[in-house]
C-alpha atoms as a PDB file:
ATOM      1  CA  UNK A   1      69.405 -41.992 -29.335  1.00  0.00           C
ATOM      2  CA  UNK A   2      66.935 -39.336 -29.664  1.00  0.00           C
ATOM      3  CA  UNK A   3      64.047 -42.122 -30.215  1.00  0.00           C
ATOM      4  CA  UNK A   4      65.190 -43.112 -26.357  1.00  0.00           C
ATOM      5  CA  UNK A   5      65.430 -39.677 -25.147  1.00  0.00           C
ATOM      6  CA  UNK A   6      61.698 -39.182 -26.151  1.00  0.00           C
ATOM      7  CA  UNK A   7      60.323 -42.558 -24.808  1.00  0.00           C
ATOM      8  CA  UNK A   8      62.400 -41.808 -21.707  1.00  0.00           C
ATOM      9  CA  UNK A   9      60.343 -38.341 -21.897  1.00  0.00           C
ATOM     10  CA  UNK A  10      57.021 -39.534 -22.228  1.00  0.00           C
ATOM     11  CA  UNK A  11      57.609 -42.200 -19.371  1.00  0.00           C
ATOM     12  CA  UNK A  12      58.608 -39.449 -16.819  1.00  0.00           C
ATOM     13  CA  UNK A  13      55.912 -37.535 -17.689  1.00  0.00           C
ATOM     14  CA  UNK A  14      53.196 -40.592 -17.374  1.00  0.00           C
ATOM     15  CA  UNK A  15      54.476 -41.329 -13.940  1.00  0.00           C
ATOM     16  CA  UNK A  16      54.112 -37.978 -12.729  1.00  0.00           C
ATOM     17  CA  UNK A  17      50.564 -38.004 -14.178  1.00  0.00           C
ATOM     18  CA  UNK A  18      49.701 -40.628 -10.993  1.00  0.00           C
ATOM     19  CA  UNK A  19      48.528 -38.450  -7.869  1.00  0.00           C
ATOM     20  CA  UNK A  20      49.296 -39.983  -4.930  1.00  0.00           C
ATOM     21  CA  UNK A  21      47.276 -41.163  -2.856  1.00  0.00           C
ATOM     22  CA  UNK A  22      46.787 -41.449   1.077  1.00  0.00           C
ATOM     23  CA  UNK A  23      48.541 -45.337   1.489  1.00  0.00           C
ATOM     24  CA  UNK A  24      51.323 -44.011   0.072  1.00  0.00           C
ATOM     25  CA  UNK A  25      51.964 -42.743   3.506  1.00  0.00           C
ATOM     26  CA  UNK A  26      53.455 -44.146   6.855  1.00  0.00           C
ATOM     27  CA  UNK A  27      52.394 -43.346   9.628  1.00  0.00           C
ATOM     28  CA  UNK A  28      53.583 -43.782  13.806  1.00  0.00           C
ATOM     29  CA  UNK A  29      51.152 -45.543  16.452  1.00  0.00           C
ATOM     30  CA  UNK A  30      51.198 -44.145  19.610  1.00  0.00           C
ATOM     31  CA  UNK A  31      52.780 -46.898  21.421  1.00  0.00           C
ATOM     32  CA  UNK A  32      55.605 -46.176  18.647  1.00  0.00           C
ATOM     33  CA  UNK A  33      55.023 -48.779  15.722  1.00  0.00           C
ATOM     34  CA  UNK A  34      55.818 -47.686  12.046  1.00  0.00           C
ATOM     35  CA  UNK A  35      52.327 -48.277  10.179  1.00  0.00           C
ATOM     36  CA  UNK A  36      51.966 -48.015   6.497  1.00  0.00           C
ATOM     37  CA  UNK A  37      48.942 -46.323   5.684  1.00  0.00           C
ATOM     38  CA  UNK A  38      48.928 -48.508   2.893  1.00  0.00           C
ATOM     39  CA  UNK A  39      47.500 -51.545   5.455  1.00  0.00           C
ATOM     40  CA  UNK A  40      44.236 -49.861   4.720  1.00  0.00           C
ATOM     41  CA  UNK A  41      43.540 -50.562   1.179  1.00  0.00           C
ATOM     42  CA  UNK A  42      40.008 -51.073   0.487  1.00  0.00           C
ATOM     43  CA  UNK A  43      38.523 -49.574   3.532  1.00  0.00           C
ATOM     44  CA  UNK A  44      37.106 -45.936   4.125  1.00  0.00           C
ATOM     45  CA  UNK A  45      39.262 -44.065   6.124  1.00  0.00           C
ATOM     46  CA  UNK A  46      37.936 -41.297   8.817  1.00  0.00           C
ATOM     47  CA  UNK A  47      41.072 -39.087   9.376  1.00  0.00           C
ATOM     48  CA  UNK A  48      40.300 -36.976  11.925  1.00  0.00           C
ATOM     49  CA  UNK A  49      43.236 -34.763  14.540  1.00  0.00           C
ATOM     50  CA  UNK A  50      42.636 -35.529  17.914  1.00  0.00           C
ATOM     51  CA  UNK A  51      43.153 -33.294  21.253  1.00  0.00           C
ATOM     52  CA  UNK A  52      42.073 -34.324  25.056  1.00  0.00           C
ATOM     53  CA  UNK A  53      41.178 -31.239  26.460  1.00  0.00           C
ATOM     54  CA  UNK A  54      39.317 -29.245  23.723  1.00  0.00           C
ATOM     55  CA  UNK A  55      35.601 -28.346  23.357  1.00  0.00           C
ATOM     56  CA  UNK A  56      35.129 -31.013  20.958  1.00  0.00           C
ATOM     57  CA  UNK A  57      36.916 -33.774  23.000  1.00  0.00           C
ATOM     58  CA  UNK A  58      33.859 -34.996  23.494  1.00  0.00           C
ATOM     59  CA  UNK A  59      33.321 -36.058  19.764  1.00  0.00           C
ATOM     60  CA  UNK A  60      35.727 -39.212  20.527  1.00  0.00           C
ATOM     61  CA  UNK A  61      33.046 -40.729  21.985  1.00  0.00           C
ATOM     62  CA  UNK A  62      30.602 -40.167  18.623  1.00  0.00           C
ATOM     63  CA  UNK A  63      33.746 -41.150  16.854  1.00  0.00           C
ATOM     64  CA  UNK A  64      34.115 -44.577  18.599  1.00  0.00           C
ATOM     65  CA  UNK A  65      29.918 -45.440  18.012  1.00  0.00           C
ATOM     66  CA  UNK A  66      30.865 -44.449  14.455  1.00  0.00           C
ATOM     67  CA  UNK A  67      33.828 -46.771  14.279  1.00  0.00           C
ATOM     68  CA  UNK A  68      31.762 -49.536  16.129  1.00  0.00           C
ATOM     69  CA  UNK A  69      28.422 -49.134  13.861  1.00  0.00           C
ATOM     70  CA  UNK A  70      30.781 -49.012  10.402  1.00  0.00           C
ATOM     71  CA  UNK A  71      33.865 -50.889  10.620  1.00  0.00           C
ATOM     72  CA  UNK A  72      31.913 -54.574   9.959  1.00  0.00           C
ATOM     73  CA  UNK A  73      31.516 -52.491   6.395  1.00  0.00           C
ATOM     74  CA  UNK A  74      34.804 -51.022   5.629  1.00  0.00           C
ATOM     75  CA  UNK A  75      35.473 -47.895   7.751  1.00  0.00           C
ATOM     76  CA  UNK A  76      38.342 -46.903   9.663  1.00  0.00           C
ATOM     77  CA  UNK A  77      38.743 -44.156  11.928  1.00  0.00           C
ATOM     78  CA  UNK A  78      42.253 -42.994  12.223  1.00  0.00           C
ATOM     79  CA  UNK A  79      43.007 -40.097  15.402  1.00  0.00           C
ATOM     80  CA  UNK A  80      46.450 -38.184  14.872  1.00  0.00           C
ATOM     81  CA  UNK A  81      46.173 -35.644  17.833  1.00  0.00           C
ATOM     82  CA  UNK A  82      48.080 -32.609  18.076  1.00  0.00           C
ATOM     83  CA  UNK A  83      48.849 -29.897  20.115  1.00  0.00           C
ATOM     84  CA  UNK A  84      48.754 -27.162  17.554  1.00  0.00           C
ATOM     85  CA  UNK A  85      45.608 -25.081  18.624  1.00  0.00           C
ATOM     86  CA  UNK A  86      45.292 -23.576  22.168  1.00  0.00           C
ATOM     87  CA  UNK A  87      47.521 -26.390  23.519  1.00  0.00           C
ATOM     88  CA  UNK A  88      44.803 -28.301  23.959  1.00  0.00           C
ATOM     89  CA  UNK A  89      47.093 -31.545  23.622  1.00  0.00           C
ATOM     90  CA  UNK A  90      49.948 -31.372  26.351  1.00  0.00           C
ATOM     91  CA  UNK A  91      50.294 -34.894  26.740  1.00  0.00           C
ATOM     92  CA  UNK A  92      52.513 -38.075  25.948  1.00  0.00           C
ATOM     93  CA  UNK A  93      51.831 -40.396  23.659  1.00  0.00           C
ATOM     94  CA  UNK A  94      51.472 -42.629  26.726  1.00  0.00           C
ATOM     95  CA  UNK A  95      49.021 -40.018  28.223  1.00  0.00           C
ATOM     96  CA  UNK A  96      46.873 -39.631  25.105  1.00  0.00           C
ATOM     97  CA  UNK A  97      46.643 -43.608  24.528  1.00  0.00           C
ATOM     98  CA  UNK A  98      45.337 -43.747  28.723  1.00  0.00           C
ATOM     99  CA  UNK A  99      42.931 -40.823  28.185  1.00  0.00           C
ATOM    100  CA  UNK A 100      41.317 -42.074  25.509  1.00  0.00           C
ATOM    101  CA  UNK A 101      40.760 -45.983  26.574  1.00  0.00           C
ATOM    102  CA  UNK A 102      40.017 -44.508  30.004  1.00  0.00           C
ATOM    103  CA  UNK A 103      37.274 -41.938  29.128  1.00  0.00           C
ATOM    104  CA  UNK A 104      36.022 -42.847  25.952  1.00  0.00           C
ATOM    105  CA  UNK A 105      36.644 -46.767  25.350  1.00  0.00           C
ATOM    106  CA  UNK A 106      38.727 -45.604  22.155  1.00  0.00           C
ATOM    107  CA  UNK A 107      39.479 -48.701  20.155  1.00  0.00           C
ATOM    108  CA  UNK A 108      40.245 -47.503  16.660  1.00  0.00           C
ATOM    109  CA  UNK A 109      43.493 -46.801  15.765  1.00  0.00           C
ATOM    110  CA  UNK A 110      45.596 -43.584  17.260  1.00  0.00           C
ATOM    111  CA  UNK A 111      48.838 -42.068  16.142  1.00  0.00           C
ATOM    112  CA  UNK A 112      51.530 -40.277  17.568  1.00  0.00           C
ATOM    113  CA  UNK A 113      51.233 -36.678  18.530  1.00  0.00           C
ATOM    114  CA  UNK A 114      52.413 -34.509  15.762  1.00  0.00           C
ATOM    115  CA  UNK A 115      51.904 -31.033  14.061  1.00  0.00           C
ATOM    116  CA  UNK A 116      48.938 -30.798  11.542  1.00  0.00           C
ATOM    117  CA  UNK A 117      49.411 -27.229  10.804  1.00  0.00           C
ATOM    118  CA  UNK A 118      52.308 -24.672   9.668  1.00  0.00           C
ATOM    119  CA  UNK A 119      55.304 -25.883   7.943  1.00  0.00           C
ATOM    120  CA  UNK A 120      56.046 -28.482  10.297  1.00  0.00           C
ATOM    121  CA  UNK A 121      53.222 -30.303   9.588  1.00  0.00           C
ATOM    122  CA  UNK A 122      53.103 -34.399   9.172  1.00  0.00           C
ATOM    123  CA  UNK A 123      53.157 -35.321   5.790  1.00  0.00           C
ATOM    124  CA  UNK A 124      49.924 -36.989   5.942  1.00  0.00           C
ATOM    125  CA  UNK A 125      48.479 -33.592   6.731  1.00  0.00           C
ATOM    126  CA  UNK A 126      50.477 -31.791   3.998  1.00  0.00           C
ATOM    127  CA  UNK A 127      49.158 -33.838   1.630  1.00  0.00           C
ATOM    128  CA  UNK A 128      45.288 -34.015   2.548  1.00  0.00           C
ATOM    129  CA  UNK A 129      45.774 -29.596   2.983  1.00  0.00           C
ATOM    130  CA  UNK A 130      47.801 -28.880   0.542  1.00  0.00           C
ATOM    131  CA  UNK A 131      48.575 -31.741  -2.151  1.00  0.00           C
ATOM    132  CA  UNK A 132      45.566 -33.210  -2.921  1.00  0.00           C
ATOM    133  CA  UNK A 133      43.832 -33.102  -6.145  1.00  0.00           C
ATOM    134  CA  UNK A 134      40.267 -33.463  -4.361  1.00  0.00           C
ATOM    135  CA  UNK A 135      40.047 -29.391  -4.340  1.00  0.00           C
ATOM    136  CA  UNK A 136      39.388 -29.435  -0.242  1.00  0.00           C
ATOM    137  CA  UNK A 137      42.743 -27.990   0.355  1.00  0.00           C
ATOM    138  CA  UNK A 138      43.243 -25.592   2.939  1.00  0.00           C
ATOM    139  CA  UNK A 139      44.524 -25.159   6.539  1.00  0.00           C
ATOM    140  CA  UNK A 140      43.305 -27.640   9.306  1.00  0.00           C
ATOM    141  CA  UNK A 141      41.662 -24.738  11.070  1.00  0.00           C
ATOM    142  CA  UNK A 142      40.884 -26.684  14.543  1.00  0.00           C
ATOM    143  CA  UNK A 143      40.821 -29.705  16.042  1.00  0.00           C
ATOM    144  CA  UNK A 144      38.330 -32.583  15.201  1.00  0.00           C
ATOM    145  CA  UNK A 145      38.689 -31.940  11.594  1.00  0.00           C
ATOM    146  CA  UNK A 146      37.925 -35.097   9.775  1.00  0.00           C
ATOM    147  CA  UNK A 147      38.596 -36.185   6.520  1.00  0.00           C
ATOM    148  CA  UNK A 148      36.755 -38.998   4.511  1.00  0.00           C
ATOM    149  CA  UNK A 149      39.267 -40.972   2.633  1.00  0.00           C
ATOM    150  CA  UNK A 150      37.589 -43.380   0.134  1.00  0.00           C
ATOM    151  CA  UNK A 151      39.029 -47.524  -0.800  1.00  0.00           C
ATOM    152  CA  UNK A 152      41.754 -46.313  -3.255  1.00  0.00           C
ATOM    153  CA  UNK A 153      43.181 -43.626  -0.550  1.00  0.00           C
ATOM    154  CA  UNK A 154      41.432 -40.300  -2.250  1.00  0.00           C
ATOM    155  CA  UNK A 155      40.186 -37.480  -0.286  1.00  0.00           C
ATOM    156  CA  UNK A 156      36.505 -37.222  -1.025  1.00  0.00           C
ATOM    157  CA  UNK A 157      35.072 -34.909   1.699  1.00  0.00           C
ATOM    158  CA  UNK A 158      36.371 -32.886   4.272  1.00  0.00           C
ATOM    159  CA  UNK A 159      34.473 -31.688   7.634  1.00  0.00           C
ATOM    160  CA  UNK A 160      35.123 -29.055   9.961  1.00  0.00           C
ATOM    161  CA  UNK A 161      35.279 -29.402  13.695  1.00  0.00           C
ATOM    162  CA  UNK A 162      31.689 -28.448  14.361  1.00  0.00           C
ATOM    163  CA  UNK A 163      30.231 -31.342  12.588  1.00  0.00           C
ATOM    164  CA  UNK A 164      29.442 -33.860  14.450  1.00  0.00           C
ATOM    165  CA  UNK A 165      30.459 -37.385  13.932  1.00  0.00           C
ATOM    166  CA  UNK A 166      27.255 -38.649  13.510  1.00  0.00           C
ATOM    167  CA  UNK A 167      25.780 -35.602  11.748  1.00  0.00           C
ATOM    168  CA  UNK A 168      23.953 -36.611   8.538  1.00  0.00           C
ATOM    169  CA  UNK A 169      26.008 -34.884   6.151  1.00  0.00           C
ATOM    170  CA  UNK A 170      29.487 -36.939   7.398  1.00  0.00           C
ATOM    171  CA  UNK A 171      26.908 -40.595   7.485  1.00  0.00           C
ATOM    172  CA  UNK A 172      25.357 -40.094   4.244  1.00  0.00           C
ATOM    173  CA  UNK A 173      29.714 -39.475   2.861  1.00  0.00           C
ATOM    174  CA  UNK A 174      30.335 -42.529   4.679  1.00  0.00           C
ATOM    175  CA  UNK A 175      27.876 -44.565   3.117  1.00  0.00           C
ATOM    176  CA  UNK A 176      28.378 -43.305  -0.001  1.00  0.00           C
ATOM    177  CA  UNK A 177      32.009 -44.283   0.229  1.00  0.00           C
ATOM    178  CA  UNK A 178      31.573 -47.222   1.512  1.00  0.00           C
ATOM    179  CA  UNK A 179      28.980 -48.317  -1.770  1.00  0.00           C
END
């Protein structure tokens, strides 16, 4: 009995030893189809939270040449937007999918509108600020954060809003994810 007990022990304890990772995760589209992150196994994964009328708006457009340039080689941008800072997201899911096709050709994939911050936060987002054994925790802090997700579904790099999507700093993590 106690010979059980203790290989009962140790197997508890090995499977906690296994971080998760980012497919463990699923996920909402914005036309409302349940999406397991899980799909995207073996690609590099751009997670970046989205919001239409912001300062860096404007960055969708960078993010879509990245998307276009890299995909063919394994990347993936994902945009989750949310209206957490300045309400800089008011609208529908509807809304956001129109905006983006409409003003910046967005064809990667979008999710639905959900909180990235606070204790309400999406799971995802818990888990790439505060979960994570990469050491980039920490608050998103603004919108157009992005964060480089390499082939097994690790956080490798993290960017703030101000870098730019085709900065070298964020290419040069790309490709070097992407090896």
């Amino acid at each position: 009995m106690k010979t059980t007990l203790l290989i009962l022990g140790l197997l508890m304890v090995t499977n906690t030893g296994f971080s998760k990772t980012v497919h463990e995760f699923e996920v909402e589209t914005l036309q409302g189809k349940k999406t397991s992150l899980k799909s995207y196994s073996g690609k590099v994964l751009l997670i970046v939270n989205t919001a239409s009328k912001c300062g860096y708006t404007p960055q969708y457009q960078d993010l879509q040449s990245l998307y276009n340039t890299y995909k063919g080689k394994g990347l993936v941008v994902l945009g989750f937007p949310s209206n957490d800072f300045g309400s800089q997201e008011p609208g529908t899911n509807a809304e956001i999918a129109s905006f983006c096709q409409k003003n910046y050709g967005v064809t990667f994939p979008m999710f639905s509108k959900g909180p990235v911050t606070g204790e309400s936060k999406q799971a995802l987002f818990k888990f790439l600020t505060e979960d994570s054994q990469s050491g980039l925790k920490g608050e998103v802090q603004w919108n157009f954060e992005k964060f480089l997700v390499d082939k097994k579904g690790n956080l490798v790099a993290r960017f703030r809003s101000s870098v730019e999507p085709k900065s070298a700093p964020l290419i040069e993590a790309i490709e070097t994810a992407l090896k």
